[in-house]
Protein backbone atom coordinates (compact mmCIF):
# COMPACT_ATOMS: atom_id res chain seq x y z
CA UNK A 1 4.01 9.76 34.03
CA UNK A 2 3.83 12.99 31.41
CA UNK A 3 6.78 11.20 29.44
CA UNK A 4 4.57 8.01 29.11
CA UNK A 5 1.25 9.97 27.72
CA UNK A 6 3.85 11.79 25.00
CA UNK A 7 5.14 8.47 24.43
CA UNK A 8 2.50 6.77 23.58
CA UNK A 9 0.42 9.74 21.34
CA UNK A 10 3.89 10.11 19.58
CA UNK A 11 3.76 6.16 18.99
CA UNK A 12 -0.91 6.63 18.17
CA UNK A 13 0.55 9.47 15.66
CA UNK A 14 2.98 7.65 14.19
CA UNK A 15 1.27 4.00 13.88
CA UNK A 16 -1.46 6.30 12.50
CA UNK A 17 0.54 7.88 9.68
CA UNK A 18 1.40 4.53 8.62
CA UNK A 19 -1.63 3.52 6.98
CA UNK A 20 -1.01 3.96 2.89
CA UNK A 21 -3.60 1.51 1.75
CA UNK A 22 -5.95 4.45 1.24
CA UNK A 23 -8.38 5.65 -1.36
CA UNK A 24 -6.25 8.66 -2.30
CA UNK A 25 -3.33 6.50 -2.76
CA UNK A 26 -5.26 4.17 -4.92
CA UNK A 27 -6.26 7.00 -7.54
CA UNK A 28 -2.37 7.65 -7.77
CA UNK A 29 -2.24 4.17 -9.88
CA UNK A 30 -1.84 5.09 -13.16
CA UNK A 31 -1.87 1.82 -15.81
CA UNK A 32 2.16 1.50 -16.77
CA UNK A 33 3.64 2.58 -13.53
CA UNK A 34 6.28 0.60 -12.85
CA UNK A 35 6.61 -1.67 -8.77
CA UNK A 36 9.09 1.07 -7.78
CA UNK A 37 6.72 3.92 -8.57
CA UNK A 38 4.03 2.39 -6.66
CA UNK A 39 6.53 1.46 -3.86
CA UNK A 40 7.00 5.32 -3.37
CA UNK A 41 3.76 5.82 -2.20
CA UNK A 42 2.17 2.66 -1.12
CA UNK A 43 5.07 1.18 1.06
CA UNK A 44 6.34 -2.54 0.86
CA UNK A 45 3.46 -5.25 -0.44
CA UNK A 46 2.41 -7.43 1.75
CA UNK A 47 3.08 -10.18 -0.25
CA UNK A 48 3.56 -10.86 -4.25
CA UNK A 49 3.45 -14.29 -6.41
CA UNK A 50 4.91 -14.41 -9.64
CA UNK A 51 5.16 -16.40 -12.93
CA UNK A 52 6.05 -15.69 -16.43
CA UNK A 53 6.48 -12.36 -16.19
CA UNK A 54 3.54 -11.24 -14.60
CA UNK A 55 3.02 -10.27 -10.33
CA UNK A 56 0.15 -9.72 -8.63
CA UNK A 57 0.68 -7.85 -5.10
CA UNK A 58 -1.39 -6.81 -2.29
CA UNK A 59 -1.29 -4.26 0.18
CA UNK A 60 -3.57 -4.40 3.56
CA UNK A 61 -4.56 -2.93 6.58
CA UNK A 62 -7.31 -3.95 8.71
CA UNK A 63 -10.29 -2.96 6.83
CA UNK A 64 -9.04 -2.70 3.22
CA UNK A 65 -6.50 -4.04 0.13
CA UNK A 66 -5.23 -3.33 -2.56
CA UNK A 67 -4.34 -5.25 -5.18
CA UNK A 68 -2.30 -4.61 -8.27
CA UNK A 69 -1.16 -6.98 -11.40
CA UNK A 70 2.43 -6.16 -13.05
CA UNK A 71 3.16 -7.62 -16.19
CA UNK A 72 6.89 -6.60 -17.10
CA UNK A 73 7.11 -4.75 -13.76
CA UNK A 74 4.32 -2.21 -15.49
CA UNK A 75 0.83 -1.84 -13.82
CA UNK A 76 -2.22 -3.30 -15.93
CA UNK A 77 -4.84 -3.93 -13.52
CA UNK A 78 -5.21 -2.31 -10.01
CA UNK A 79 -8.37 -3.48 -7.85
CA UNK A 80 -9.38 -1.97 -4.41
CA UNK A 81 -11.94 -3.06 -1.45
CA UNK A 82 -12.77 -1.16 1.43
CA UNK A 83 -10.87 1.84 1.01
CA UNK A 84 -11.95 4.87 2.99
């Protein structure tokens, strides 16, 4: 029974750490980072479209996004809701 408890906090600590869709993380988007840099700190997108050159990506969790336009893999416009 004690291995199940540690178990699962480990598992509450972990699932918890996982959240990178935050406002801190946000004000590390600098205009001209490139999708690698952001990768670094903001984890895999959810999802991205593209055309012509330019992507527009989104990272999620429950309660906030955000979302960030690359035009020639460089950020120009980053936009946030919800962040905490």
């Amino acid at each position: 029974m004690k291995k199940r408890y540690l178990l699962i906090t480990a598992l509450i600590l972990l699932l918890s750490g996982c959240n990178k869709v935050t406002k801190d993380n946000y004000n590390k988007i600098k205009s001209g980072m490139t999708y690698e840099e952001v990768v670094k700190f903001l984890g895999e997108p959810e999802g991205c479209s593209e055309a012509l050159g330019i992507s527009n990506c989104t990272w999620k969790n429950d309660d906030a996004q955000i979302a960030i336009t690359f035009i020639s893999n460089q950020v120009t416009i980053a936009v946030a809701n919800g962040l905490k």
